[in-house]
N, C-alpha and C. Protein backbone atom coordinates (compact mmCIF):
# COMPACT_ATOMS: atom_id res chain seq x y z
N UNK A 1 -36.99 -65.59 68.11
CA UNK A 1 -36.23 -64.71 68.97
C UNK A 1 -37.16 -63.62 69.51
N UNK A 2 -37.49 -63.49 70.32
CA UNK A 2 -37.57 -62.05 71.36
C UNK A 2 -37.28 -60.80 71.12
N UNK A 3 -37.96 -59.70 71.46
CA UNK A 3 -37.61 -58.76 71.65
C UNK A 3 -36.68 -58.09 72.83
N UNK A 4 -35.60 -57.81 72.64
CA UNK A 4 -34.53 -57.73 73.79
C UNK A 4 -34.12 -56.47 74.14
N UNK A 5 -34.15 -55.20 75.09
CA UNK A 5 -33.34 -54.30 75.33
C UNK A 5 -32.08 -54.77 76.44
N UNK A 6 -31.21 -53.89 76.20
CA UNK A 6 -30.07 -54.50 76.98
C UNK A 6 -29.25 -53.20 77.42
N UNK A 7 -29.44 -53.23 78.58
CA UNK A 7 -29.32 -51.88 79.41
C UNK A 7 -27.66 -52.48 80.83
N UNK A 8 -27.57 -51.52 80.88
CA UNK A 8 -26.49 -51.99 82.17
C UNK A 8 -27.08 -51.97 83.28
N UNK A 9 -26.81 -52.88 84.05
CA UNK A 9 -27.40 -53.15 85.60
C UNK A 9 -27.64 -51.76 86.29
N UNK A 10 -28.90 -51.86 87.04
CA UNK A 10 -29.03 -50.88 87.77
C UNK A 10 -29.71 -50.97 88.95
N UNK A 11 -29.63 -50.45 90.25
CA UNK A 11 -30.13 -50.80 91.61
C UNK A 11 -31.97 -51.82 91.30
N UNK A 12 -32.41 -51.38 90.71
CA UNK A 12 -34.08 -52.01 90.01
C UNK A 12 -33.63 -53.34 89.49
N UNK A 13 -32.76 -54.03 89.38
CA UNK A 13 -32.88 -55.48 88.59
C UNK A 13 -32.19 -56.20 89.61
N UNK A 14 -31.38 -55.48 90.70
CA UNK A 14 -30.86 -56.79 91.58
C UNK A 14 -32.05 -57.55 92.27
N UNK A 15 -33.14 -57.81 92.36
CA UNK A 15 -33.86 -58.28 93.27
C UNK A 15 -33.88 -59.76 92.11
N UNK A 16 -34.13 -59.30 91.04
CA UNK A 16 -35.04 -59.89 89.76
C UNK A 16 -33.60 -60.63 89.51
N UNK A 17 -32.51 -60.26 89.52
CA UNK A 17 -30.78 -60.91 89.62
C UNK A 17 -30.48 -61.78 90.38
N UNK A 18 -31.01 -61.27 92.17
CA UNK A 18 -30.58 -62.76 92.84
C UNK A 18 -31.62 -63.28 93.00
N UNK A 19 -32.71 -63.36 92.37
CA UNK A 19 -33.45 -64.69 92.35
C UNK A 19 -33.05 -65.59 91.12
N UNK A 20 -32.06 -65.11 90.14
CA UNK A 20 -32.39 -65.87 88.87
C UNK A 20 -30.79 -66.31 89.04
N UNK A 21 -29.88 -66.15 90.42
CA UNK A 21 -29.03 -66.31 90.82
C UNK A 21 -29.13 -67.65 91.70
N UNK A 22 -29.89 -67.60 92.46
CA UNK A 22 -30.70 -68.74 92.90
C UNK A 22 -31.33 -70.05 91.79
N UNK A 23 -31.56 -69.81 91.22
CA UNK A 23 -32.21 -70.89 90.09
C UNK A 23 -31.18 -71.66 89.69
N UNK A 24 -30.15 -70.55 88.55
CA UNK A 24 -29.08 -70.90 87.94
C UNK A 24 -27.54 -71.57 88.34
N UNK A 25 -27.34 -71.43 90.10
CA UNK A 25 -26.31 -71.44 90.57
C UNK A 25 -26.26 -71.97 92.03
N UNK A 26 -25.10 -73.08 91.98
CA UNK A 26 -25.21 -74.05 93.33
C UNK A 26 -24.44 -73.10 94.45
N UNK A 27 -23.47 -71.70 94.06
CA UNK A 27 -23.11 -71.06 94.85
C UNK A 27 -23.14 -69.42 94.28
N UNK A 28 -25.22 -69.10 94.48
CA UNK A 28 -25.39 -67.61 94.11
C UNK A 28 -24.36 -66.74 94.54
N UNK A 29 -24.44 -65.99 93.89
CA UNK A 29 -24.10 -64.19 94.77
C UNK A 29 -25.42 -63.74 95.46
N UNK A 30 -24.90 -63.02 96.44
CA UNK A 30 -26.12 -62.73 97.16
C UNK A 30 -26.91 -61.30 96.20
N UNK A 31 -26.90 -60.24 97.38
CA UNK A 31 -27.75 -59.58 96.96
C UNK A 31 -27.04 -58.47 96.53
N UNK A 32 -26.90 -58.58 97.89
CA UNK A 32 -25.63 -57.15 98.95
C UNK A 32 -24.20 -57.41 97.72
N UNK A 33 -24.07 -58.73 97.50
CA UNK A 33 -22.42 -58.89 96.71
C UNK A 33 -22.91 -58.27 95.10
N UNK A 34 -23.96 -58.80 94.78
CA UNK A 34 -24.19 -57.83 93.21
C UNK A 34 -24.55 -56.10 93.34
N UNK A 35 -24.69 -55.83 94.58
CA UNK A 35 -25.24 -54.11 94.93
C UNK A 35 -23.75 -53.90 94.67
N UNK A 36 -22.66 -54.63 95.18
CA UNK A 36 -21.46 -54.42 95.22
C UNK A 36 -20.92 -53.50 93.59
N UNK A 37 -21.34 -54.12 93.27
CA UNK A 37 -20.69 -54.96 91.68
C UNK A 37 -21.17 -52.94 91.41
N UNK A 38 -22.25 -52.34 91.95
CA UNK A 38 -22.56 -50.91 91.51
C UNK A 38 -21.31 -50.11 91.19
N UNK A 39 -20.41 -50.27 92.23
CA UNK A 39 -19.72 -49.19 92.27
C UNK A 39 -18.35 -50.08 92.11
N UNK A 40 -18.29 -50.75 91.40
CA UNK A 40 -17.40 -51.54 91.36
C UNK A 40 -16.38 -50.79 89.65
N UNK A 41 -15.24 -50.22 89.46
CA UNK A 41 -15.15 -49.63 88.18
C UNK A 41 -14.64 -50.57 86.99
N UNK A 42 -14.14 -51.63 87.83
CA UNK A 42 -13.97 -52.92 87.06
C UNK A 42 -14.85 -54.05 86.41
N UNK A 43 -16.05 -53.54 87.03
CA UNK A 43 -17.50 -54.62 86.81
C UNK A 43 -18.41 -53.99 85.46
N UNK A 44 -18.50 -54.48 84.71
CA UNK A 44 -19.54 -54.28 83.83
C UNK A 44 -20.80 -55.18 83.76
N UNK A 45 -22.00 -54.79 84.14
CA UNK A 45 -22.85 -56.17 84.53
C UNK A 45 -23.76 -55.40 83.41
N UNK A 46 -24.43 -56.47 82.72
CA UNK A 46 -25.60 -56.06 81.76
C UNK A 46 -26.61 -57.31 81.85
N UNK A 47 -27.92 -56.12 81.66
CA UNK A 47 -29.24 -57.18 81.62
C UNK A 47 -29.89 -56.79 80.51
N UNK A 48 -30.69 -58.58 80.49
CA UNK A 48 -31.33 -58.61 79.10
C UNK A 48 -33.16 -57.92 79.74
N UNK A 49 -33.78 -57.30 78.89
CA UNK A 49 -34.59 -57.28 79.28
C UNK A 49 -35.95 -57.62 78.34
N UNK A 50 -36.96 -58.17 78.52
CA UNK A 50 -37.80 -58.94 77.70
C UNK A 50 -39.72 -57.80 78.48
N UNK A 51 -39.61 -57.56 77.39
CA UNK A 51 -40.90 -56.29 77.82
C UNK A 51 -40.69 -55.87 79.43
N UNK A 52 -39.72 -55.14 79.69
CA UNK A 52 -39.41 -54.69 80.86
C UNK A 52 -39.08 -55.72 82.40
N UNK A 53 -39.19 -56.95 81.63
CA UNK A 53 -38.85 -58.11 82.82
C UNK A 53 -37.56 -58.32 82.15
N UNK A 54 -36.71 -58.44 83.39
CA UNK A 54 -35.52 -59.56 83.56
C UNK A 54 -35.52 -60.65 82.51
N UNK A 55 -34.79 -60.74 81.57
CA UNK A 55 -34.49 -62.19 81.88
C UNK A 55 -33.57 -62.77 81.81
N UNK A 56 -32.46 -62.14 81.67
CA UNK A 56 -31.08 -63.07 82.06
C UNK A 56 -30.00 -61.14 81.97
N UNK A 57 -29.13 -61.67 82.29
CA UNK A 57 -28.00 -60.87 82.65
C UNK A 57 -26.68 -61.29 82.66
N UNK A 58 -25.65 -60.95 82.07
CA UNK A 58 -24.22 -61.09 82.47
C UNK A 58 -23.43 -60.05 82.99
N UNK A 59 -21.96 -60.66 83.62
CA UNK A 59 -21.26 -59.67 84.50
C UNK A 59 -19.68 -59.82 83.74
N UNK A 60 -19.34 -58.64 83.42
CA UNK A 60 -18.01 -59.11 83.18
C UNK A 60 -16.65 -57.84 84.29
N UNK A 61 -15.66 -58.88 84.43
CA UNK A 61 -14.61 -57.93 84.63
C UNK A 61 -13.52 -57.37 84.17
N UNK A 62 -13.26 -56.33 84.07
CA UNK A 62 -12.06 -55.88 82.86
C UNK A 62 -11.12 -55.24 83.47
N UNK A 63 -9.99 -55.90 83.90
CA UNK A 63 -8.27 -55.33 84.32
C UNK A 63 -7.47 -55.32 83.45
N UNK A 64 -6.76 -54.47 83.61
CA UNK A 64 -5.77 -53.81 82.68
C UNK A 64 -6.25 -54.69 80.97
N UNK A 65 -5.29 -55.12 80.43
CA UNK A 65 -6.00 -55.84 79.08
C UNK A 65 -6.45 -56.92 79.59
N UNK A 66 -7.43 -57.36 80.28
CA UNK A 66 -7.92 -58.60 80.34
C UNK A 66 -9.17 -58.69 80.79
N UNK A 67 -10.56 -59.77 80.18
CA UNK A 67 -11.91 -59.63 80.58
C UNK A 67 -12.05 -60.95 81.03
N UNK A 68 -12.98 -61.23 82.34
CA UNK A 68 -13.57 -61.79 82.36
C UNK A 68 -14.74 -62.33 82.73
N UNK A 69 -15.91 -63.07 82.56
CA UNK A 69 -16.95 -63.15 82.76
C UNK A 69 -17.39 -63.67 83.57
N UNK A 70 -18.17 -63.21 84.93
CA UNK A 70 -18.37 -63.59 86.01
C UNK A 70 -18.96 -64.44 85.91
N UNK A 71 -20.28 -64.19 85.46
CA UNK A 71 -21.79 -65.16 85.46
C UNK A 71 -22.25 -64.55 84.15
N UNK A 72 -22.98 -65.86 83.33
CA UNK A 72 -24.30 -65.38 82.52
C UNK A 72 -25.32 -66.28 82.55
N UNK A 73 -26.32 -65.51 82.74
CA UNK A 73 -27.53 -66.54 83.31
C UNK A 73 -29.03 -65.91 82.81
N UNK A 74 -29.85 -67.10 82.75
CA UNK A 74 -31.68 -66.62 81.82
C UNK A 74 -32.54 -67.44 82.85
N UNK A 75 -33.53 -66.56 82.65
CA UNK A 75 -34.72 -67.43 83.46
C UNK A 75 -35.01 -68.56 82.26
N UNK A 76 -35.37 -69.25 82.93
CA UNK A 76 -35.93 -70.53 82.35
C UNK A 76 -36.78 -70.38 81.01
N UNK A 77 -37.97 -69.54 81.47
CA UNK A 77 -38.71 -69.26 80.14
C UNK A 77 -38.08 -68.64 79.30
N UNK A 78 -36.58 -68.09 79.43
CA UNK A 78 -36.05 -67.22 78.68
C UNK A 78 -35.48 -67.87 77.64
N UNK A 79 -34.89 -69.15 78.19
CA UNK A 79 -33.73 -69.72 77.32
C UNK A 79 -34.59 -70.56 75.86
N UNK A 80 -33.44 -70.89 75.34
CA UNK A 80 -33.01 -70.90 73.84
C UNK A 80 -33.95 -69.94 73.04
N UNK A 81 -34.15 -68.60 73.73
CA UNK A 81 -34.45 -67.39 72.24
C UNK A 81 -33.61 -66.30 71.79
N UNK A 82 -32.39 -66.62 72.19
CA UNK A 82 -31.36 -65.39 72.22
C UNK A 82 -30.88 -64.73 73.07
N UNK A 83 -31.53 -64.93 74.29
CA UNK A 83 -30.87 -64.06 74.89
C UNK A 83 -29.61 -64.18 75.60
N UNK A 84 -29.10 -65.58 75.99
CA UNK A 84 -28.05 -65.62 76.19
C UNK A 84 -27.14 -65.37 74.97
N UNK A 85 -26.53 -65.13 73.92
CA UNK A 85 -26.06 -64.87 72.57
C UNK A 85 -26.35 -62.91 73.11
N UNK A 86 -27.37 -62.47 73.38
CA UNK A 86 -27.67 -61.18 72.77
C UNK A 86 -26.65 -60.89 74.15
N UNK A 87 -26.37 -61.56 75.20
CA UNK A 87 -25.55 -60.97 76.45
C UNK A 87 -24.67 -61.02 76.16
N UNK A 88 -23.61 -62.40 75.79
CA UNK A 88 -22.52 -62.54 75.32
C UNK A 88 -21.80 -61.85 74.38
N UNK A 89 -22.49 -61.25 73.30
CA UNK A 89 -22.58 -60.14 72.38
C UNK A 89 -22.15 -58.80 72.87
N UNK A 90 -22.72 -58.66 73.46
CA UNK A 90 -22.68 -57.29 74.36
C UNK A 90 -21.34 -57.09 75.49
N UNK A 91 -21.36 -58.78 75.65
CA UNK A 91 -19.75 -58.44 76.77
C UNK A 91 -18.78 -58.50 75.41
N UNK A 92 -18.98 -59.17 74.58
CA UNK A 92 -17.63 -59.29 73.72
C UNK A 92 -17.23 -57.88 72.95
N UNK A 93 -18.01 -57.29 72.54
CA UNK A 93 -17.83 -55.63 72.31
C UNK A 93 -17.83 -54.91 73.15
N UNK A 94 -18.00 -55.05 74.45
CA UNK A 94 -17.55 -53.79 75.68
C UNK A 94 -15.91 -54.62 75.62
N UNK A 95 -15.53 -55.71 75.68
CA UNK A 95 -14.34 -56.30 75.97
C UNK A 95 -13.59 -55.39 74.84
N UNK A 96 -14.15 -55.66 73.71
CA UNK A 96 -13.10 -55.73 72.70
C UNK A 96 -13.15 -53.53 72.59
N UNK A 97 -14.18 -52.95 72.72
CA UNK A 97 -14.21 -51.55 72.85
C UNK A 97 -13.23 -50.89 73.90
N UNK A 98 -12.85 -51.22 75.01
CA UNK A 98 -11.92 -51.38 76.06
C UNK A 98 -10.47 -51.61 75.92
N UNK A 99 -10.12 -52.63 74.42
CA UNK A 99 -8.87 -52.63 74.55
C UNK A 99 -8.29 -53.51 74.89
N UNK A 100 -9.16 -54.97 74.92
CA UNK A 100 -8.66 -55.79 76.25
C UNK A 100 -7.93 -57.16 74.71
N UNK A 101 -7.15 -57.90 75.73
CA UNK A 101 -6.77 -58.86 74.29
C UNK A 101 -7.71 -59.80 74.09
N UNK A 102 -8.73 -60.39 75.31
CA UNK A 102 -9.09 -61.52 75.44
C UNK A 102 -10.26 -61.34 76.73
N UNK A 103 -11.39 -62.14 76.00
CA UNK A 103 -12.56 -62.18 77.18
C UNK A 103 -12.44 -63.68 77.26
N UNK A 104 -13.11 -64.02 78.93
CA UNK A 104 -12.51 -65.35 78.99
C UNK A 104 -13.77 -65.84 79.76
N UNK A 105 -13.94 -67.16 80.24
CA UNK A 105 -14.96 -67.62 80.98
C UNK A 105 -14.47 -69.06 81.72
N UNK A 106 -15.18 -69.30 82.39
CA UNK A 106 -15.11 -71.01 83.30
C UNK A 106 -16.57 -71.77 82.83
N UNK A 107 -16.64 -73.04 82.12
CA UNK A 107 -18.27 -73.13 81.98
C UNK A 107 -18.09 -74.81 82.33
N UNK A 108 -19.16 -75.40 82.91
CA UNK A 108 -19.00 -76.53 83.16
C UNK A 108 -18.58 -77.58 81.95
N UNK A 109 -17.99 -78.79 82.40
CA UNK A 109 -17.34 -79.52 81.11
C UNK A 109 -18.33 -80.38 80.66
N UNK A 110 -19.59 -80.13 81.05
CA UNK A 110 -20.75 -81.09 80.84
C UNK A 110 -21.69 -80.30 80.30
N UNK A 111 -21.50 -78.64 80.17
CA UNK A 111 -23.03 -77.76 79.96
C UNK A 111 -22.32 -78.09 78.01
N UNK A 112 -22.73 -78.74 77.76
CA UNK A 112 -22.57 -78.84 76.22
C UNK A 112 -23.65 -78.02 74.85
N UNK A 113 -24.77 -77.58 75.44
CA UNK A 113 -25.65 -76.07 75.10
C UNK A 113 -24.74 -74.69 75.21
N UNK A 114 -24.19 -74.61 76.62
CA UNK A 114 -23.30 -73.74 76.76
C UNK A 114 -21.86 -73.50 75.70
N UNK A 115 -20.98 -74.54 75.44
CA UNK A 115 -20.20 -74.83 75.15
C UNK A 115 -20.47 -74.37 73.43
N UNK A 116 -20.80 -75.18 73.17
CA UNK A 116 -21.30 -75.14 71.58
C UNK A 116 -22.02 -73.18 71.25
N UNK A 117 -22.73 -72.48 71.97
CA UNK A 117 -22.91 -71.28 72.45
C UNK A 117 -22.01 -71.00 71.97
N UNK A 118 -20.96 -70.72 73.16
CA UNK A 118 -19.44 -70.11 73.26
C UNK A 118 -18.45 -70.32 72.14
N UNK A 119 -18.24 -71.30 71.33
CA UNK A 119 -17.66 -71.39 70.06
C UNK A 119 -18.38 -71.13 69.60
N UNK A 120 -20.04 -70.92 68.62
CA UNK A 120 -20.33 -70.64 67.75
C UNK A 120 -19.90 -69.07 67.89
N UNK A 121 -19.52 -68.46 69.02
CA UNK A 121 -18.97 -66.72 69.12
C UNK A 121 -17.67 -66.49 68.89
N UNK A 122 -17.29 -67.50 68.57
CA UNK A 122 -15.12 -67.64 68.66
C UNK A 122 -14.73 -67.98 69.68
N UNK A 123 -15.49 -68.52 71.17
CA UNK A 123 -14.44 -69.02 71.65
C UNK A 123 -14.11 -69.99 71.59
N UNK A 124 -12.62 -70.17 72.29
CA UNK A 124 -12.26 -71.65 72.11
C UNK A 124 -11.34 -72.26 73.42
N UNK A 125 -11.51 -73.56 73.53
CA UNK A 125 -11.34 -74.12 74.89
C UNK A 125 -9.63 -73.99 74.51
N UNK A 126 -9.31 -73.59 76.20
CA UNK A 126 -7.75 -73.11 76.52
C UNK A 126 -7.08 -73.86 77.72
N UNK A 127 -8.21 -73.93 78.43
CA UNK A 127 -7.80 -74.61 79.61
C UNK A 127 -8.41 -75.49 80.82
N UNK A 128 -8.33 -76.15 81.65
CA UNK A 128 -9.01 -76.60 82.27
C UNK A 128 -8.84 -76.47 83.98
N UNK A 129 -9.98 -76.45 84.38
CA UNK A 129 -9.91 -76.50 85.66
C UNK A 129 -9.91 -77.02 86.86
N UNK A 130 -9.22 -78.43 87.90
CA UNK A 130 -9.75 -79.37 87.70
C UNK A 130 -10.86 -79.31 89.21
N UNK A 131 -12.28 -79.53 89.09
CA UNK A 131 -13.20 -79.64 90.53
C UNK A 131 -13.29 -78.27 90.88
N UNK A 132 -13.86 -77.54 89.42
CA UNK A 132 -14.12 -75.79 89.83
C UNK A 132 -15.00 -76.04 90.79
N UNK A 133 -16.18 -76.46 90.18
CA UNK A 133 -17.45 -76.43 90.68
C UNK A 133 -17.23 -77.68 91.45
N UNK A 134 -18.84 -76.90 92.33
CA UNK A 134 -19.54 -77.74 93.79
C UNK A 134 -20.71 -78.18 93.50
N UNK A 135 -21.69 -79.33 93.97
CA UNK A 135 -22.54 -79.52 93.50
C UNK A 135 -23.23 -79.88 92.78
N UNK A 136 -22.70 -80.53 91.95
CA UNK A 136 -21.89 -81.64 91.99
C UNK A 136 -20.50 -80.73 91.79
N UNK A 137 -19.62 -81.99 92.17
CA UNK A 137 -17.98 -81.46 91.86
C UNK A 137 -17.53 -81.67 90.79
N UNK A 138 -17.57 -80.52 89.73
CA UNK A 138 -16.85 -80.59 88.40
C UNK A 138 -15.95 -80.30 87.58
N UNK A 139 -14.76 -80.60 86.75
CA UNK A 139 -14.49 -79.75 86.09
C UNK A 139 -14.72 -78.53 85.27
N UNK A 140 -13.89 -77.45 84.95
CA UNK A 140 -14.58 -76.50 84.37
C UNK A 140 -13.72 -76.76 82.97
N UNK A 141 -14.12 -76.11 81.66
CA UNK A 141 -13.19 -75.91 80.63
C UNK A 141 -12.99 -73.94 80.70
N UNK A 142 -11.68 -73.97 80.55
CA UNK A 142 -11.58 -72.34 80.30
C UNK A 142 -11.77 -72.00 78.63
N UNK A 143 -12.84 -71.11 78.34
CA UNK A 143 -12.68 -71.08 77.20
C UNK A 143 -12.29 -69.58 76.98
N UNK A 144 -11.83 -69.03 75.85
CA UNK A 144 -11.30 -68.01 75.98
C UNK A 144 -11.35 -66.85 74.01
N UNK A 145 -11.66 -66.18 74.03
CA UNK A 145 -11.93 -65.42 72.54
C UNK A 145 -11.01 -64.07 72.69
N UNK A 146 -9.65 -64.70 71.62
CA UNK A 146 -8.54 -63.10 71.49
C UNK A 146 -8.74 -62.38 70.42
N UNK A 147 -8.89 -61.18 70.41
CA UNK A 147 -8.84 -60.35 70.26
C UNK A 147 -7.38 -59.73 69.25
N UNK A 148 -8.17 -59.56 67.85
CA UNK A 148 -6.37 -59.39 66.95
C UNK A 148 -6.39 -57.54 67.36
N UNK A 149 -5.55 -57.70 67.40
CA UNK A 149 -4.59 -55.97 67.98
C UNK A 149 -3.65 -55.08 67.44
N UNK A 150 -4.19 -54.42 66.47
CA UNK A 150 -2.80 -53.71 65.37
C UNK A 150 -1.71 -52.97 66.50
N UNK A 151 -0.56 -53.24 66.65
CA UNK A 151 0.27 -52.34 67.17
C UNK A 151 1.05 -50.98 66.74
């Protein structure tokens, strides 16, 4: 594993964002749409950072009790050392610090690295989507991690 700081997005990582937006994704966000995400009060975007480089980042959104996760994505050299886990981590305690019942996601029904990921954290598949994705055209599985809630 890596050494990881993990800071919240800030105007300095979108460049280093939509290129690794480009790599990871048959329909990026641009540039201008993650500058968005700044002033956005619903957006929580966090990046991983690996000796002051990029290397992966997630975005989550949080309405009233409910989260969900836009994108999480690593540069190539990044992946399998943690850092996707150290992002996911980080949205599931801003989720669960917030109040929310449930952080949720869309992940392809074929990324089976991904999948296996996402349950080893508690989530668990809820639903399906059918021909989320483009590029190929795929199903998605919704997977989803609740949150117990003393009333």
């Amino acid at each position: 594993m890596i050494n990881l700081t993990l800071v919240q997005m800030e105007h300095e990582h979108l460049a280093a964002i939509a290129e690794l937006e480009q790599i990871c994704f048959t329909q990026p966000w641009s540039y201008k749409s993650l500058e968005e995400e700044l002033s956005n009060d619903t957006a929580h975007f966090f990046v991983a950072l690996a000796e002051g480089e990029v290397a992966g980042y997630i975005g989550v959104f949080v309405v009233c009790e409910s989260c969900f996760v836009t994108n999480v994505a690593v540069f190539p050299q990044y992946r399998r050392q943690g850092v996707g886990r150290a992002l996911l981590k980080i949205a599931i305690l801003t989720a669960d610090a917030m109040g929310t019942d449930f952080i949720s996601l869309e992940v392809r029904k074929s990324n089976y690295p991904a999948i296996a990921l996402y349950e080893s954290l508690g989530f668990e598949e809820m639903g399906l989507r059918k021909n989320f994705y483009r590029h190929p055209t795929e199903d998605a599985l919704i997977m989803t991690k609740l949150f117990q809630r003393k009333d």
